[in-house]
N, C-alpha and C. Protein backbone atom coordinates (compact mmCIF):
# COMPACT_ATOMS: atom_id res chain seq x y z
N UNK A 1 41.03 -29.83 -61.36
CA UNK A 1 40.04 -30.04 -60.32
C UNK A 1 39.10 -31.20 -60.69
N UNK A 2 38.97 -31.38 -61.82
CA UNK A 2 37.97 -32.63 -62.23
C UNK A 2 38.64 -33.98 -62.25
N UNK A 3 40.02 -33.97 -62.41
CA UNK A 3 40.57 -34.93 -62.24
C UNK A 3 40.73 -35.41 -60.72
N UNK A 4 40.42 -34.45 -60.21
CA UNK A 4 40.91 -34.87 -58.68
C UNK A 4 39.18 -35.51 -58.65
N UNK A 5 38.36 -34.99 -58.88
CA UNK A 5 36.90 -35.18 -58.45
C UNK A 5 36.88 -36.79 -58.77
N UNK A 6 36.90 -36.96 -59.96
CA UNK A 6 36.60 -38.50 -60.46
C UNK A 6 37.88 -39.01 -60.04
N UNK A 7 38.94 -38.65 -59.53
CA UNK A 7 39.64 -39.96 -58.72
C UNK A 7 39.32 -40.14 -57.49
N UNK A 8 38.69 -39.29 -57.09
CA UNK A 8 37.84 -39.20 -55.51
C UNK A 8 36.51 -40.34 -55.77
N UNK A 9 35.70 -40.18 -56.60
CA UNK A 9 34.96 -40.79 -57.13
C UNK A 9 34.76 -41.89 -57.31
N UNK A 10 36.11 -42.43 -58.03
CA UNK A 10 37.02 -43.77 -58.79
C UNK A 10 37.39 -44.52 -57.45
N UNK A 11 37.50 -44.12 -56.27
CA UNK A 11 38.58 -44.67 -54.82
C UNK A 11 37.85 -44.21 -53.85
N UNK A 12 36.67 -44.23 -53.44
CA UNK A 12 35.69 -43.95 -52.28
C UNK A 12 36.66 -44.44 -51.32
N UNK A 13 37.40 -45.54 -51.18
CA UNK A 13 37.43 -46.23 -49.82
C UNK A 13 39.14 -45.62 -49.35
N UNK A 14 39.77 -45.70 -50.69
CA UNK A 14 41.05 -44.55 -50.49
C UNK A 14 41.01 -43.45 -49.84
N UNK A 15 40.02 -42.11 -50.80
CA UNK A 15 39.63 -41.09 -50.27
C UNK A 15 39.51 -41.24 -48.83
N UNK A 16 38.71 -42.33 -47.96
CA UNK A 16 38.05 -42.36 -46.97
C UNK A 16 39.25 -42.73 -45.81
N UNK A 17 40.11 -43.38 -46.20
CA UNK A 17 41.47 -43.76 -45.37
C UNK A 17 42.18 -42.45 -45.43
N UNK A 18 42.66 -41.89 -46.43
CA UNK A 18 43.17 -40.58 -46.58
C UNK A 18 42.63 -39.33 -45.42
N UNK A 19 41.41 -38.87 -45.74
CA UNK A 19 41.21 -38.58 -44.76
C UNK A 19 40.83 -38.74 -43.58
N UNK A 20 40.50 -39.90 -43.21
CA UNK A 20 40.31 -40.41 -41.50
C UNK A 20 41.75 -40.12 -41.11
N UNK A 21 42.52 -40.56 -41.90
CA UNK A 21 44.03 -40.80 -41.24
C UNK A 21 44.35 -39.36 -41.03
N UNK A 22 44.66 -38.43 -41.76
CA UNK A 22 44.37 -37.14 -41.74
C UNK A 22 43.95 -36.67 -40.49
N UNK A 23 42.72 -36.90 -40.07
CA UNK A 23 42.15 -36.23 -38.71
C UNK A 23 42.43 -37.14 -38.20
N UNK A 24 42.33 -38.08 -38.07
CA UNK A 24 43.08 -38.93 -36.63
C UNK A 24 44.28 -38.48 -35.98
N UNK A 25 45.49 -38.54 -37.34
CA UNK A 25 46.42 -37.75 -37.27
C UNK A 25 46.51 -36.39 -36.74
N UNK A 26 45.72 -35.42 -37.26
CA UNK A 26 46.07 -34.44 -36.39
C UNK A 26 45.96 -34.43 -35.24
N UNK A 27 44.32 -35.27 -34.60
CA UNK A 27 44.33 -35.19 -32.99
C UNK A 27 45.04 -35.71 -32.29
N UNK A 28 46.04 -36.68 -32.45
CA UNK A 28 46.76 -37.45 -32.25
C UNK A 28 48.19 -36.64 -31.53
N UNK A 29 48.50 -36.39 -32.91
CA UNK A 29 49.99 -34.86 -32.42
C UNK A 29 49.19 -33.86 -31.82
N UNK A 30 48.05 -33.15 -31.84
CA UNK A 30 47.72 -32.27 -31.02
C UNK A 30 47.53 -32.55 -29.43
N UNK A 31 47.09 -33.82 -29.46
CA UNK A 31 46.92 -34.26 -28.06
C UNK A 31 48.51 -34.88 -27.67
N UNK A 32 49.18 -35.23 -28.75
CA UNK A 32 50.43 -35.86 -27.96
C UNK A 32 51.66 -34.72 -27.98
N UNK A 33 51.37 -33.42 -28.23
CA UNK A 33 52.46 -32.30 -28.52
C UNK A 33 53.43 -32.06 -27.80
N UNK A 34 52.92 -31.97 -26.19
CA UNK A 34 54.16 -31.89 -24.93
C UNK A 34 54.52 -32.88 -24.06
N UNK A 35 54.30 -34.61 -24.38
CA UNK A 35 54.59 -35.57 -24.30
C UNK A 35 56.30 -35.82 -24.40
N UNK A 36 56.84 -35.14 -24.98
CA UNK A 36 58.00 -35.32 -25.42
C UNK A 36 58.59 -36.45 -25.81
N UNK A 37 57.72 -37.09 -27.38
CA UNK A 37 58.09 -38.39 -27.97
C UNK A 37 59.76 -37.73 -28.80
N UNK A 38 60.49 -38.94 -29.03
CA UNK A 38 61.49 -38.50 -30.13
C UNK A 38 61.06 -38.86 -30.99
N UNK A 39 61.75 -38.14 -31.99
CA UNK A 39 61.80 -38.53 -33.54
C UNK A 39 60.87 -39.98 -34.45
N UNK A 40 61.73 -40.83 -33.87
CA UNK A 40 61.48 -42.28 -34.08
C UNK A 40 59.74 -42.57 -33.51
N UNK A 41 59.54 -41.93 -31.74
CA UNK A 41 58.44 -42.52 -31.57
C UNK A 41 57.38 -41.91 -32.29
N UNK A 42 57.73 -40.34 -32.61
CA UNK A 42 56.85 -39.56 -33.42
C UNK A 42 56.08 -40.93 -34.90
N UNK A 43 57.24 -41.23 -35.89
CA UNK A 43 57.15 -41.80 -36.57
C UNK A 43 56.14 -42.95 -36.37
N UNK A 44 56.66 -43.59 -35.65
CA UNK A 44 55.83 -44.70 -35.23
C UNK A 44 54.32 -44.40 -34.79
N UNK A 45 54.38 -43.42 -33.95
CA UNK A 45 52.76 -43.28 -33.51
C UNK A 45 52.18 -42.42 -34.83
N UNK A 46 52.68 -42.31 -35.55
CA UNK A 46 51.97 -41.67 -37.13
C UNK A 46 51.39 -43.14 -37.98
N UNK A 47 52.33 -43.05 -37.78
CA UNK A 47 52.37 -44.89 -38.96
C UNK A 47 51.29 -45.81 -38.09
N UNK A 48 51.08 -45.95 -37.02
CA UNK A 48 50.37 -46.75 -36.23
C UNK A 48 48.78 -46.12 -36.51
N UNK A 49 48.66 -44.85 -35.78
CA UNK A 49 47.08 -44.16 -36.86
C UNK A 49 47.05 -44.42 -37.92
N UNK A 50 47.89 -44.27 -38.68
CA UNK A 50 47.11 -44.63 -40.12
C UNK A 50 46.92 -45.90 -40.34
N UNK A 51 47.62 -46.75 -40.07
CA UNK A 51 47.13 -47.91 -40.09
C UNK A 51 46.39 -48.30 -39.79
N UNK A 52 45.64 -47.69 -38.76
CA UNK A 52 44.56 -48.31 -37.60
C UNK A 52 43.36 -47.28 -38.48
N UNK A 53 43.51 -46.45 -39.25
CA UNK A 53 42.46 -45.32 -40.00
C UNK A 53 41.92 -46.18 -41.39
N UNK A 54 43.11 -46.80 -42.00
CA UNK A 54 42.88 -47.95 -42.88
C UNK A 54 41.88 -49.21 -42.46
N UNK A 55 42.36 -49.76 -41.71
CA UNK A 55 42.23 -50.85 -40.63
C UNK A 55 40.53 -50.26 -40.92
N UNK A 56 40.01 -49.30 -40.35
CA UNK A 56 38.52 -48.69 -39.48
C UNK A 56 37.74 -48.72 -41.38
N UNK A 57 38.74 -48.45 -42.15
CA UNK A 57 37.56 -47.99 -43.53
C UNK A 57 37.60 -49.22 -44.20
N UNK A 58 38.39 -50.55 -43.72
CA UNK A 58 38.38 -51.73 -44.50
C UNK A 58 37.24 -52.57 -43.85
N UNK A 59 37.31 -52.24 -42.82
CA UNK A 59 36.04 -53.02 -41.83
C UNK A 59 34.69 -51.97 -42.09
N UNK A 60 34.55 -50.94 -42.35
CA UNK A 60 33.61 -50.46 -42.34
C UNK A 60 32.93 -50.88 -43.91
N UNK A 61 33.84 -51.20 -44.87
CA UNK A 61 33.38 -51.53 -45.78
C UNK A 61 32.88 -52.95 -46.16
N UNK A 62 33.19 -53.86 -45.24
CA UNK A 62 32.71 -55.22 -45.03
C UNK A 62 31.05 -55.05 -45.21
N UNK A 63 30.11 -54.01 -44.55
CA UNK A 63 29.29 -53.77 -44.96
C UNK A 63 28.70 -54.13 -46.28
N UNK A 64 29.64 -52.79 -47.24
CA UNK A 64 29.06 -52.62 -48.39
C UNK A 64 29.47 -54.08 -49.56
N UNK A 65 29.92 -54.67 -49.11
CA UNK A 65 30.12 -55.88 -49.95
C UNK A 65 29.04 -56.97 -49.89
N UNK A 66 28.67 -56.94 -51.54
CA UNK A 66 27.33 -57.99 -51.42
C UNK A 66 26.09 -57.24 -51.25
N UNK A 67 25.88 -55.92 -51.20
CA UNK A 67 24.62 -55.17 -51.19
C UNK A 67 23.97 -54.90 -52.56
N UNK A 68 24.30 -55.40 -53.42
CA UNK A 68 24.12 -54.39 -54.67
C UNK A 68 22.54 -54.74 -54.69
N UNK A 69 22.04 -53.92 -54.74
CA UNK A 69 20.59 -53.87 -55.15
C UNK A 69 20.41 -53.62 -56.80
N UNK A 70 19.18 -54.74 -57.28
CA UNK A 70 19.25 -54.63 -58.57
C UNK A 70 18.65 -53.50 -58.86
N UNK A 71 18.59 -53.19 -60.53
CA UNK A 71 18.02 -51.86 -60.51
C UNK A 71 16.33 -51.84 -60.67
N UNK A 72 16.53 -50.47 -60.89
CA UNK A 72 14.46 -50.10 -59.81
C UNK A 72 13.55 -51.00 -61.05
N UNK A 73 13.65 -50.73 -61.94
CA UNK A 73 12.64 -51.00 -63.12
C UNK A 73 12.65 -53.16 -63.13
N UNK A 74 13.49 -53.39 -62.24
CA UNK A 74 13.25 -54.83 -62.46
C UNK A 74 12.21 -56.45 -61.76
N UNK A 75 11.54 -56.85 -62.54
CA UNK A 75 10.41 -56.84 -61.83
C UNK A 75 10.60 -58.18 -60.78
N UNK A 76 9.90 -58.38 -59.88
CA UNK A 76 10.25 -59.16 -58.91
C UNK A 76 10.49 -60.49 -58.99
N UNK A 77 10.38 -61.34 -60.16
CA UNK A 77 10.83 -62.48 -60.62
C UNK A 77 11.80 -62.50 -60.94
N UNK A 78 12.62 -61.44 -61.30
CA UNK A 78 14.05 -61.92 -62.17
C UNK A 78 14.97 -61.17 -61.08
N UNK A 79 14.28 -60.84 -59.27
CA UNK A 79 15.39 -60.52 -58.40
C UNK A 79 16.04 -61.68 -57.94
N UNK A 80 17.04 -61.06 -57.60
CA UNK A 80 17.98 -62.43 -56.87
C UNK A 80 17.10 -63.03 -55.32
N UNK A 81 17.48 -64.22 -54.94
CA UNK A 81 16.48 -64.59 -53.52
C UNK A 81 17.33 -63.80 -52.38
N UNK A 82 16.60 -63.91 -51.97
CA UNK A 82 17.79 -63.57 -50.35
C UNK A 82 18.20 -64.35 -49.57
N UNK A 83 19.46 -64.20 -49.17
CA UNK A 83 20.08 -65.33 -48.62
C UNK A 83 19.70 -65.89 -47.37
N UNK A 84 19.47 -67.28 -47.12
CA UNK A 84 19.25 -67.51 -46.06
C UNK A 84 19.88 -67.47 -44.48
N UNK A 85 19.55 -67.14 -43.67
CA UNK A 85 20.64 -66.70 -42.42
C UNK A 85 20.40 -68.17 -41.47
């Protein structure tokens, strides 16, 4: 169980595709159940959510890139400037 914790830990943005795709996935076949896809389209509309669940946690993380805030104890001369827009 601890190993699972710190690889959860270790892969925030994994974890986060994993399960979006997960529930996407399920609503997906739940809502598409008596549609009557075959086999193949089944496949495909699986593979297409997750991709698109990936897709949603790679863009959502565009965010967090470039935020790092320095740490608390550092005094306001030796912060980085902020970038100009």
């Amino acid at each position: 169980m601890n190993r699972a914790l710190d690889w959860i830990k270790s892969h925030p943005r994994l974890t986060a595709w994993i399960v979006l795709a997960l529930g996407m996935n399920a609503i997906v076949v739940y809502e598409a159940r008596n549609v009557g896809l075959q086999a193949g389209q089944w496949v495909a509309l699986v593979a297409a959510t997750t991709l698109v669940a990936g897709l949603c946690v790679w863009i959502i993380g565009w965010d967090d890139e470039g935020t790092e805030e320095p740490p608390a104890g550092t005094p306001p001369s030796e912060k980085p400037a902020e970038p100009k827009s």
